[in-house]
Protein backbone atom coordinates (compact mmCIF):
# COMPACT_ATOMS: atom_id res chain seq x y z
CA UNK A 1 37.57 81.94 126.97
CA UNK A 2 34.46 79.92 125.35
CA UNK A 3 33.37 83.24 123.37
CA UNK A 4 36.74 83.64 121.69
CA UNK A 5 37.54 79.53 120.96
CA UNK A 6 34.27 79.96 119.28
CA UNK A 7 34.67 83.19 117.26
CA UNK A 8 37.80 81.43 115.88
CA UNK A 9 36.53 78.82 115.54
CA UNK A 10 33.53 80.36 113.11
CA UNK A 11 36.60 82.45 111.81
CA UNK A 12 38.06 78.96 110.46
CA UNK A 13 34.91 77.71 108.78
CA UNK A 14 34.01 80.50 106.89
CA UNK A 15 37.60 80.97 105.82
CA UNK A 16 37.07 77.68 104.85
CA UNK A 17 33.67 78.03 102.58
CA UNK A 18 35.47 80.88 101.46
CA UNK A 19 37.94 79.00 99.92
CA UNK A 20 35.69 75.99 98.56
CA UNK A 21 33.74 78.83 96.67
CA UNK A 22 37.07 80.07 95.23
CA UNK A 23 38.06 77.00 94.09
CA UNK A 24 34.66 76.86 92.71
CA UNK A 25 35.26 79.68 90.86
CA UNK A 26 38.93 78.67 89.33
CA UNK A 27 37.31 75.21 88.65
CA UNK A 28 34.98 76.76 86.35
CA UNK A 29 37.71 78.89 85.23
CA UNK A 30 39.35 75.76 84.08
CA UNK A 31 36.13 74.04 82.62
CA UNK A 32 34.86 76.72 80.11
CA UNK A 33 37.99 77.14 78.20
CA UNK A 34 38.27 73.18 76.97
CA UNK A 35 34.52 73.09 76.74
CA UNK A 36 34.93 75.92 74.47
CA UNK A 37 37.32 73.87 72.44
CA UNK A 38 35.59 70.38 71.99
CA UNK A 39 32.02 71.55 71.98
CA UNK A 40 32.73 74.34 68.51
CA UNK A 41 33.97 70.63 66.62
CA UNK A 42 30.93 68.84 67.00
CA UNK A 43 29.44 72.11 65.38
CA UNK A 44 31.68 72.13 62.38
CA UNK A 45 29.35 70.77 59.74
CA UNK A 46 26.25 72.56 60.84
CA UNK A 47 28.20 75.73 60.54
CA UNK A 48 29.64 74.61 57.47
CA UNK A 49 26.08 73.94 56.12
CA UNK A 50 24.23 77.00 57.40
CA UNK A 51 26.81 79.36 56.12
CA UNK A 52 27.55 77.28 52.86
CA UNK A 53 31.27 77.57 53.58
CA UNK A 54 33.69 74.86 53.21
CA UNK A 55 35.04 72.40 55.97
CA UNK A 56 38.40 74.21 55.72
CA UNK A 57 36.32 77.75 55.93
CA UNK A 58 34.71 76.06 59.21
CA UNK A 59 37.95 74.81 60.40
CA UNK A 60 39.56 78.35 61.27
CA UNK A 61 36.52 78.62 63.85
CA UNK A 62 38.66 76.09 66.10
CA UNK A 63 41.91 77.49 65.06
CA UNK A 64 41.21 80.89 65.34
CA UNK A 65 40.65 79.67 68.98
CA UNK A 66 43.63 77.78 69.51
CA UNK A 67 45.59 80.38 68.15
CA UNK A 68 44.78 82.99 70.35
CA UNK A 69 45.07 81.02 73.30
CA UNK A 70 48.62 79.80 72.10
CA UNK A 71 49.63 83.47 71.55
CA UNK A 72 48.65 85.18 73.82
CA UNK A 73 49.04 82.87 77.57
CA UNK A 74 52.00 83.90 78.44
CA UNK A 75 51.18 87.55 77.67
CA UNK A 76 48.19 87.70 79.70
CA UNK A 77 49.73 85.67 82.23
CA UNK A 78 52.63 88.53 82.84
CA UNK A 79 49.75 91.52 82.54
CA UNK A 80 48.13 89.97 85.48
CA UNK A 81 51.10 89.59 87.67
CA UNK A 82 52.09 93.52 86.61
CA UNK A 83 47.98 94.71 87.20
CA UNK A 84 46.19 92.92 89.36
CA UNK A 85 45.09 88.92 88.43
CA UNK A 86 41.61 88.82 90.14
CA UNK A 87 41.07 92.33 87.79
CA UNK A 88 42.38 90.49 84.45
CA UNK A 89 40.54 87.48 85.27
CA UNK A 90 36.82 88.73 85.87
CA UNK A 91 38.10 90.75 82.64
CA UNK A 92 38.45 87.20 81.03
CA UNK A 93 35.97 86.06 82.00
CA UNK A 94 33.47 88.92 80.83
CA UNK A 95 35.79 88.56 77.66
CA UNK A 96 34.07 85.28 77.20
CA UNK A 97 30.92 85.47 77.67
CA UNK A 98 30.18 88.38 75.26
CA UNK A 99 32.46 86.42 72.70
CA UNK A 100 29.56 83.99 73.13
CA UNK A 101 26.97 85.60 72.61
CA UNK A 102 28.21 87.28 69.45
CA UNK A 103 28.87 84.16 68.39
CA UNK A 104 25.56 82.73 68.30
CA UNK A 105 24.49 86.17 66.94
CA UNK A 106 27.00 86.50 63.75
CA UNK A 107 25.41 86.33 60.96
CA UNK A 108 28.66 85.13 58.80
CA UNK A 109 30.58 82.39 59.26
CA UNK A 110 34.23 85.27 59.34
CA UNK A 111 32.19 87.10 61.74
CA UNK A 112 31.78 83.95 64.04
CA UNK A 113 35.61 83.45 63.14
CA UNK A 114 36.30 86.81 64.93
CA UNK A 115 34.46 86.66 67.46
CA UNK A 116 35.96 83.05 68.30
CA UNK A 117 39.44 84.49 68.52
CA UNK A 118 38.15 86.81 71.07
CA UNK A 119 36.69 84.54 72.73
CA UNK A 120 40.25 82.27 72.74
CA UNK A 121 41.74 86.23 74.49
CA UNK A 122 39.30 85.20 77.46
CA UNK A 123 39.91 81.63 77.47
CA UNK A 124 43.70 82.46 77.65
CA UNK A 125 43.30 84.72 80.54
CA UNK A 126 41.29 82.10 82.31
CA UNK A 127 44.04 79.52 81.74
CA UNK A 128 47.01 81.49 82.96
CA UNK A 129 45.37 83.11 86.09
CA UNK A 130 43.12 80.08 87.70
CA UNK A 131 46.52 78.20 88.22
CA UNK A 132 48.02 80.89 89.27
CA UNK A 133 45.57 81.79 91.70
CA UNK A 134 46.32 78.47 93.66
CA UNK A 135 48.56 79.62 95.31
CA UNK A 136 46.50 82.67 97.28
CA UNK A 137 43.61 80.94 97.95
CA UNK A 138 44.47 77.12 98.99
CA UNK A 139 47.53 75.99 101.91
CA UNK A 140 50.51 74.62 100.61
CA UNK A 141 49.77 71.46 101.97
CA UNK A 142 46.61 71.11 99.85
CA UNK A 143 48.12 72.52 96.40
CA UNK A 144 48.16 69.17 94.65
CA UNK A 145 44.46 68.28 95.44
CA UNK A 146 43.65 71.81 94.13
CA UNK A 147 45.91 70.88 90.97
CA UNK A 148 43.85 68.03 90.66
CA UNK A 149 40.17 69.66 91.04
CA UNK A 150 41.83 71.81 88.26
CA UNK A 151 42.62 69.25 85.96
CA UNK A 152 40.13 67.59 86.60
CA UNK A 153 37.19 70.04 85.48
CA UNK A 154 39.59 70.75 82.19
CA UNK A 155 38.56 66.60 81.64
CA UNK A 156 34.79 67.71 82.12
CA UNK A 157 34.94 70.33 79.06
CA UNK A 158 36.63 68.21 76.74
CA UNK A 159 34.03 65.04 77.49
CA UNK A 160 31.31 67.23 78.13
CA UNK A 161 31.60 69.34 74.91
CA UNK A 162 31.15 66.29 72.43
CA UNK A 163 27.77 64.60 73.75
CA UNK A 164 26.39 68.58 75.13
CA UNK A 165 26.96 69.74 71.68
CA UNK A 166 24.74 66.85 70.14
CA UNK A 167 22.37 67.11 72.23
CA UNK A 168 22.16 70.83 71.31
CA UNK A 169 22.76 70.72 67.65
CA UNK A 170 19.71 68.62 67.45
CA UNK A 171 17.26 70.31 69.65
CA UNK A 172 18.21 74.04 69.47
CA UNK A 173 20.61 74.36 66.02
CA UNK A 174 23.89 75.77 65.80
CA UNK A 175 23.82 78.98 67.80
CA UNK A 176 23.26 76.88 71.45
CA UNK A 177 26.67 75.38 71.30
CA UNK A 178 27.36 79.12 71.85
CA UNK A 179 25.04 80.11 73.94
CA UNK A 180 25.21 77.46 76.77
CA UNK A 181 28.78 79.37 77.20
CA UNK A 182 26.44 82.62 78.36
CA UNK A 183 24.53 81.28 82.02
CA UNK A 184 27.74 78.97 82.90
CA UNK A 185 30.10 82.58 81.97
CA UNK A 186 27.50 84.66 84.49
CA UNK A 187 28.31 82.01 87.30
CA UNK A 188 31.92 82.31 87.36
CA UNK A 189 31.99 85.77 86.63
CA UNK A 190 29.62 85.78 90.23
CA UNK A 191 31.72 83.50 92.22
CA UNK A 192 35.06 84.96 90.98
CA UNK A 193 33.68 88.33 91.99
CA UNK A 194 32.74 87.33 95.34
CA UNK A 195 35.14 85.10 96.75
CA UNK A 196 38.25 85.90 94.80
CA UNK A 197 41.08 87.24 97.46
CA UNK A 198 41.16 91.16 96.18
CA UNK A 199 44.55 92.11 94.60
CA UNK A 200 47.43 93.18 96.43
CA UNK A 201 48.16 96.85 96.22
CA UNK A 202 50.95 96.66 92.67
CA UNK A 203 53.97 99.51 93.28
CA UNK A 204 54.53 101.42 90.14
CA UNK A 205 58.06 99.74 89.38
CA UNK A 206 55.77 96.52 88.51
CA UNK A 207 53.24 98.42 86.48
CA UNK A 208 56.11 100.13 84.45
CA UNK A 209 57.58 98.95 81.32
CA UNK A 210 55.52 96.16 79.93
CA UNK A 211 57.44 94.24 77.20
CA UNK A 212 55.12 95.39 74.24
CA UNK A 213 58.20 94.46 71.91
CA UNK A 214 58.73 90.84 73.43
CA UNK A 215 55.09 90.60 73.16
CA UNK A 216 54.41 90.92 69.89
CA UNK A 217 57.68 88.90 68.76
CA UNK A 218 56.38 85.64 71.53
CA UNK A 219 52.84 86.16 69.77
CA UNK A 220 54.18 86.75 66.03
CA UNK A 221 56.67 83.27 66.69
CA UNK A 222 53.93 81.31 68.23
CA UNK A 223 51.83 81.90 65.56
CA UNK A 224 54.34 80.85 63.07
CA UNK A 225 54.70 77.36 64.54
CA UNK A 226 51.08 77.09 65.13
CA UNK A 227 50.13 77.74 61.36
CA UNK A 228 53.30 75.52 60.16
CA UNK A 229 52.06 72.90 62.28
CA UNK A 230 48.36 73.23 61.07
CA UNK A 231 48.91 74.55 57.28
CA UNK A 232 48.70 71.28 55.27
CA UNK A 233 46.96 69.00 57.66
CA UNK A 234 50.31 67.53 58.44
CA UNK A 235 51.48 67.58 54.57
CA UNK A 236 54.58 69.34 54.93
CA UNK A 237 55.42 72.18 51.85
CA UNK A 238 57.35 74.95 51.18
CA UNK A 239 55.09 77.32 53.07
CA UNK A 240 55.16 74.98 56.27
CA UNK A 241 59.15 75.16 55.92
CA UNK A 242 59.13 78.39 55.84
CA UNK A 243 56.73 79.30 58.87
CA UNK A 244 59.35 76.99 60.72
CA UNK A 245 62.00 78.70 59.56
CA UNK A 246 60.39 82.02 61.08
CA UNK A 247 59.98 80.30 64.07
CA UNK A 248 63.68 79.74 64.16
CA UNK A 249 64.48 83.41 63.78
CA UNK A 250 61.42 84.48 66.06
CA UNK A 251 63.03 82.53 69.14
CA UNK A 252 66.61 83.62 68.31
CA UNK A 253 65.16 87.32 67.94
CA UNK A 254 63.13 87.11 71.32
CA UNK A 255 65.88 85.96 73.16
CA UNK A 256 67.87 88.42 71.72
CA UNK A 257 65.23 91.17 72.83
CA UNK A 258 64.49 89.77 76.44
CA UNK A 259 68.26 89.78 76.97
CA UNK A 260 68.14 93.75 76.85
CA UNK A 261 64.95 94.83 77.82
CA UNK A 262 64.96 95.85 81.67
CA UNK A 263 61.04 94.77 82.12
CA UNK A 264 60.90 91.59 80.36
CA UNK A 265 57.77 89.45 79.41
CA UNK A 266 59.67 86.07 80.55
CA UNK A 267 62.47 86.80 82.96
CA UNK A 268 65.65 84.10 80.89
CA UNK A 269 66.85 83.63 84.47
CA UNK A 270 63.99 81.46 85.37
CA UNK A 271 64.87 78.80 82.63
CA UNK A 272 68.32 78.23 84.17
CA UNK A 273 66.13 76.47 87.18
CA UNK A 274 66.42 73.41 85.54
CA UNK A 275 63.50 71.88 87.30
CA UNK A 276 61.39 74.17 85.61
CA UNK A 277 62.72 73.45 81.93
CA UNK A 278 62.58 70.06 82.38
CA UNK A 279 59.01 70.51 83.58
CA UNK A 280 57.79 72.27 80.62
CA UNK A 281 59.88 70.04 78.19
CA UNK A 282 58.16 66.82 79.43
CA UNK A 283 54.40 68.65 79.89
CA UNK A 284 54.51 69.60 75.97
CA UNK A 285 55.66 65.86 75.43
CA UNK A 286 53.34 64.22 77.27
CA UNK A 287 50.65 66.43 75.23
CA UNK A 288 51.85 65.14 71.99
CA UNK A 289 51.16 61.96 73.08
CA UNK A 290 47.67 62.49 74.86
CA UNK A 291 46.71 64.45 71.27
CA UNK A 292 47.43 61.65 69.48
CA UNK A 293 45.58 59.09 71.13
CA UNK A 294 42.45 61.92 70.13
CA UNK A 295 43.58 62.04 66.12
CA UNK A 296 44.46 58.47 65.81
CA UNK A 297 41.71 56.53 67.87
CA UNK A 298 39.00 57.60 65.59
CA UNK A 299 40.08 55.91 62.70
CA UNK A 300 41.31 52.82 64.24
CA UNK A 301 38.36 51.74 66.06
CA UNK A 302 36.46 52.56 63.12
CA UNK A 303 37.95 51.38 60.86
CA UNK A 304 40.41 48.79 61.89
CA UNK A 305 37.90 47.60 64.83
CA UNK A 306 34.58 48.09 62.44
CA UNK A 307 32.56 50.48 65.14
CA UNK A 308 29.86 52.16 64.55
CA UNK A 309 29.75 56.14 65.52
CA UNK A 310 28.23 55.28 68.44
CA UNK A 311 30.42 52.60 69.45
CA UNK A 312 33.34 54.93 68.66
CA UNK A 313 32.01 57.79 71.08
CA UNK A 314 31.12 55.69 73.58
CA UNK A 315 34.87 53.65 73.30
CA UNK A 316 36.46 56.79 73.17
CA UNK A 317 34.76 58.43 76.27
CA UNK A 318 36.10 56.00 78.45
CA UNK A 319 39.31 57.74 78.65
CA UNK A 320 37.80 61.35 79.90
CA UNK A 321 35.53 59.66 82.40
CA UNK A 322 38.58 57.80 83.79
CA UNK A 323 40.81 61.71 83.66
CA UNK A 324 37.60 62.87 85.72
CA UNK A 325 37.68 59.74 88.51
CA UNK A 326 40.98 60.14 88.50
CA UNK A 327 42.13 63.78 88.76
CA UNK A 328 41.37 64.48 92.60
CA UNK A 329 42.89 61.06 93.91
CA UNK A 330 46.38 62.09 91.86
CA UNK A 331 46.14 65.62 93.19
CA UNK A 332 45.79 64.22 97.11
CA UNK A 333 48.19 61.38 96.03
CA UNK A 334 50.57 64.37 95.48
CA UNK A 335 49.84 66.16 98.51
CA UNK A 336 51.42 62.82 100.23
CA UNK A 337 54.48 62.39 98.10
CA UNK A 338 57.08 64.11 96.90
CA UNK A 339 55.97 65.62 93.38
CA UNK A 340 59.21 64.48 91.34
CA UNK A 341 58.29 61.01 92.59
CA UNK A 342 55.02 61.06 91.18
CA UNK A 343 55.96 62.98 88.32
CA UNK A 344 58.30 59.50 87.59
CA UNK A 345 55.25 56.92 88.52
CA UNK A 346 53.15 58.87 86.11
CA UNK A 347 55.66 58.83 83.63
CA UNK A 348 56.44 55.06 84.01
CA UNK A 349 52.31 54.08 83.75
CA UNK A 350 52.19 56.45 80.83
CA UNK A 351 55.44 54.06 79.20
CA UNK A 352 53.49 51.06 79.66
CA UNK A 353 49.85 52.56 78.02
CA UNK A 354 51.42 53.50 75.17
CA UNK A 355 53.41 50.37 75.10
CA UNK A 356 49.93 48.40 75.54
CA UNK A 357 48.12 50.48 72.62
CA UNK A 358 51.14 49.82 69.98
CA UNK A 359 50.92 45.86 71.12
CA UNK A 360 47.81 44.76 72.35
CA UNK A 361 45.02 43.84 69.71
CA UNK A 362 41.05 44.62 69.50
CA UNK A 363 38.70 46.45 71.58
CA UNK A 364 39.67 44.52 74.90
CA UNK A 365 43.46 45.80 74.49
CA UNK A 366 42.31 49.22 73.16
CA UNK A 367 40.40 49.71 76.34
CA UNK A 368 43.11 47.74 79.07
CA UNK A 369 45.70 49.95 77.13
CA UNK A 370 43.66 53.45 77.73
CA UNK A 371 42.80 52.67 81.45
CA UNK A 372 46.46 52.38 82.25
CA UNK A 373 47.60 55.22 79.74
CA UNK A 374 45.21 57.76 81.38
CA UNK A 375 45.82 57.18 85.24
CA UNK A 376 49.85 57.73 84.46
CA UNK A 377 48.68 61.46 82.67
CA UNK A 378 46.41 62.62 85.68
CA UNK A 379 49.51 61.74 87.87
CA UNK A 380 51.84 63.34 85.94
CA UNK A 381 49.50 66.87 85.24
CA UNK A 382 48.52 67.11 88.96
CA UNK A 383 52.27 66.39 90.10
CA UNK A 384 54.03 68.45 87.32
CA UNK A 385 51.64 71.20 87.48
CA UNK A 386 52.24 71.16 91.34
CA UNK A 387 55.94 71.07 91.22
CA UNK A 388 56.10 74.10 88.79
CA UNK A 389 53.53 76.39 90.79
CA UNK A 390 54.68 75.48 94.50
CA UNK A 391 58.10 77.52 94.77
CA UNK A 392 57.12 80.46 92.72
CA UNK A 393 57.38 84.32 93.61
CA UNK A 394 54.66 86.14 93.67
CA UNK A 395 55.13 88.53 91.37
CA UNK A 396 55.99 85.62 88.84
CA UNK A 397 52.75 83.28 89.08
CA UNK A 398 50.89 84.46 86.28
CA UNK A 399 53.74 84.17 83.38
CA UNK A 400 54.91 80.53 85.10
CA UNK A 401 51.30 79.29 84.67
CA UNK A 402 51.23 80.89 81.27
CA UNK A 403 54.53 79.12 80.17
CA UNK A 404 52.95 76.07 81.71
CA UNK A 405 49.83 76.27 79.82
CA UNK A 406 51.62 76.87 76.49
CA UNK A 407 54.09 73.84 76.68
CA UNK A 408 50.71 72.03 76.79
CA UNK A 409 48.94 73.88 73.90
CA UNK A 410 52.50 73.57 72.01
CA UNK A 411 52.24 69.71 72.86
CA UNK A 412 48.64 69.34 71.61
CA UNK A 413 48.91 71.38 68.03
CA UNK A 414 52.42 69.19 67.44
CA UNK A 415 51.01 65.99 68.42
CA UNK A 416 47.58 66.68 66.07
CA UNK A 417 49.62 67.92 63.25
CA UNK A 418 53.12 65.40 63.50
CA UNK A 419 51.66 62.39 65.13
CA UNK A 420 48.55 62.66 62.64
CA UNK A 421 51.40 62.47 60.11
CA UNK A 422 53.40 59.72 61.44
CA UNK A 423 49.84 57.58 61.19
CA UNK A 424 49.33 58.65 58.11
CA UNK A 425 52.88 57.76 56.80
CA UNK A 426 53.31 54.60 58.80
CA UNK A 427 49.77 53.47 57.52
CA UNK A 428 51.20 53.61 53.78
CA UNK A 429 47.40 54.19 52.67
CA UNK A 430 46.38 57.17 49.75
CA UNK A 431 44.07 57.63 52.02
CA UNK A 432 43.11 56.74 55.84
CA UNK A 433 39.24 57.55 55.77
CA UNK A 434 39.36 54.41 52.96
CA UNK A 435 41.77 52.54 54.46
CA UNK A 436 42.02 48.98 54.90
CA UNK A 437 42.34 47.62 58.31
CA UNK A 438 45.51 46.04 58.10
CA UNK A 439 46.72 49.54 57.42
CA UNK A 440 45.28 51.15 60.01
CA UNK A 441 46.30 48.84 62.27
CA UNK A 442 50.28 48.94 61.20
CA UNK A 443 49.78 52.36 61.23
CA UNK A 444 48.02 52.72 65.07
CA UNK A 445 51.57 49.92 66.42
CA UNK A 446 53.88 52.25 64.85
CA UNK A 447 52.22 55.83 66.22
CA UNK A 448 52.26 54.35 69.64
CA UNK A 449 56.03 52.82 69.75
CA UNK A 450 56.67 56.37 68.64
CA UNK A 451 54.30 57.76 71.18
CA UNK A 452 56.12 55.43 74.28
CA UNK A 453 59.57 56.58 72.88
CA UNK A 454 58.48 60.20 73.22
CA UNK A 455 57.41 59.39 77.12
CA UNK A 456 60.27 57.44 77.82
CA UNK A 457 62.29 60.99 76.48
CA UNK A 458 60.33 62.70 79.17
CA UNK A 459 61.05 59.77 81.87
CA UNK A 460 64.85 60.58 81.33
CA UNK A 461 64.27 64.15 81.66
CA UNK A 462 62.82 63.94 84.68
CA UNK A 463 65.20 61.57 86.33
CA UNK A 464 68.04 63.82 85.12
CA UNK A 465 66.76 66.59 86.83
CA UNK A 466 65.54 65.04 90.07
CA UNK A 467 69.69 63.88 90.03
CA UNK A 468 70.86 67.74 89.57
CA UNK A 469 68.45 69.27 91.68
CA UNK A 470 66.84 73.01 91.92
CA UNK A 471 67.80 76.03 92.90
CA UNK A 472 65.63 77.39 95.04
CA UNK A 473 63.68 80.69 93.48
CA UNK A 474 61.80 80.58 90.19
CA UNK A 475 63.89 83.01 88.83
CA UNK A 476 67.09 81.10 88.85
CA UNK A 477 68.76 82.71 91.51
């Protein structure tokens, strides 16, 4: 009897390093995509420089980025449910790293442009799979402190990426910011490769009939509103108008397609599970708002506040460090609750931050205001993120995360480009890198009342659909 209690019981532990290492592997997942994103701005101007392009030249190397992760997430997301996701992600992940490399090796600044966008490919596979691997490698029971490791090393990137890249720019030049991407790629790739579960054996009725058609219209539409919202640096024309008008069409047209097709990228049904609409609604909300603490900070404690650069960094890490003490704690905090109950005490925090950053004045109420702000997001992402993954199928993980990951990049290009004008607007200045502090200041109360309106839209979402309940499969049936 000993012999066996202690075979399973060494069958336990090492299922149990087995699935620390995976999560090691998904948490790295998570932490080179938003590195990816924050470290290439610090590198702007050097690139600018070396390649004697202009900022706006320098600017597509970020947006090129963005834009193919905002394309193409739900895409990958359903090619990984149809073929395999451990496959698609090591793919990603390999995707990645050699987009690195060439990188730091181009020796033009469209070249590096390119080579970015492939780069956003991987870092959209990355995205849509390491949530939706969650659910094969950790108990039910522990999905919201996995949720929270998750978000958690997504807080790392974007702090790490600012100070890293400095550190690089000065000592090494341009290419490292690139390059640091290459040993940190090999690591996952390792881990992925070795402690991954294997893929489940995918009958041909699954692989058959991807939605090329509904994939080019999601990617063609996306793009639309991702230029409209970019084009113009919130300056809405006649060309912005127009992208939105193609948006229009391009969701009216996809609908129309996905309707009819018999394999379809996103399956309608699934939005009639009103939990899950509501859950994407609020998620690219709350990213509006989070964005627009990053566009609008800047210049207010600069310029309303008189900080230095380094007084401004150091101000403005405070709110990543707190995303990265906090994100675990929310996650267990989760695992304890019910998720729509958290998803509501996040929400209500998040009311009150905003609240606190239209009304309370200097660096003392900047910083109170942020340390309540950013405790109410981390319970809302680990919660939300939980709620969405917990009840899905199977066969539907990968597209669900992608959806989920997209209502967040949606949330962060909107609240960069319309919150960014709202500041702008409400600060009544020609022009807010000269602006006056009085300005800035008006302008910083008015983006936040704004900003605790939008949150207390996403409060009433989810208390309407905590009151009209779920049904109980992802796909609406």
């Amino acid at each position: 009897m000993k012999p066996i209690i202690a075979e399973q019981g060494e069958a336990v532990a090492e299922r149990s390093t087995s699935v620390r290492w995976a999560l090691a592997s998904l948490s790295f997942s998570m932490l080179l995509p938003s590195l990816g994103t924050s470290i290439a701005n610090v590198g702007l101007p050097a690139l600018a420089r070396a390649f004697a392009g202009s900022f706006q030249d320098a600017q597509w190397i970020v947006l090129a980025y963005l834009l193919a992760i905002t394309t193409l997430i739900v895409s990958v997301g359903r090619l990984g449910d149809m073929f395999g996701r451990r496959r698609l992600l090591l793919i990603g992940i390999l995707l990645f790293t050699l987009a690195s490399v060439l990188c730091a090796l181009a020796p033009a600044l469209w070249l590096i442009t390119a080579a970015r966008a492939v780069q956003g490919l991987g870092a959209a596979i990355m995205m849509a799979l390491s949530m939706a691997f969650v659910g094969e490698t950790v108990p039910k029971a522990k999905t919201g402190s996995a949720m929270g490791l998750l978000g958690t090393m997504s807080a790392i990137g974007t702090a790490l990426g600012p100070s890293l890249g400095g550190v690089l720019l000065a000592g090494f030049g341009w290419p490292a910011i690139f390059l640091v991407n290459v040993p940190l790629g090999a690591v996952t790739f390792a881990l992925a490769y070795r402690f991954l579960p294997a893929d489940a054996r995918i009958g041909k009725t699954q692989q058959s009939g991807f939605d090329m058609a509904g994939t080019v219209l999601l990617a063609a539409t996306l793009s639309a509103y991702a230029l409209a919202m970019t084009i113009g640096r919130g300056s809405f024309g006649p060309l912005n108008l127009a992208l939105l008008a193609a948006t229009v069409c391009g969701v009216g047209l996809f609908v129309f397609v996905e309707a009819r097709t018999a394999s379809p990228l996103i399956r309608l049904a699934a939005f009639r599970n009103r939990r899950l609409s509501a859950s994407l609604a609020m998620n690219a909300l709350v990213s509006t708002v989070m964005m627009a603490t990053l566009v609008v900070a800047p210049f207010y404690l600069s310029r309303a506040l008189g900080l230095g650069e380094a007084a401004v960094g150091a101000v403005m890490s405070i709110g990543p460090v707190i995303s990265i003490l906090g994100g675990i704690p929310a996650g267990r905090l989760v695992d304890r609750l019910d998720a729509p109950l958290v998803i509501a005490a996040g929400l209500a925090t998040m009311v009150t931050g905003a609240t606190a950053l239209a009304a309370l004045p200097g660096i003392a109420g900047y910083i109170a205001a942020v340390a309540i702000l950013t405790p109410g997001y981390q319970l809302f992402q680990a919660a939300n993120n939980t709620a969405v993954m917990a009840d899905v199928a199977p066969g539907q993980r990968g597209v669900i995360s992608g959806a989920l990951n997209l209502s967040r990049n949606l949330g962060l290009i909107t609240g960069a480009s319309v919150m960014g004008a709202i500041f702008t607007r409400a600060s009544a200045a020609p022009d807010i890198a000269t602006a006056g502090a009085e300005a800035v200041t008006s302008g910083m109360r008015i983006t936040f009342a704004v900003a605790a309106a939008l949150i207390t839209v996403a409060l009433s979402i989810a208390a309407r659909a905590c009151r009209r309940g779920t049904p109980k499969n992802s796909d609406g049936r």
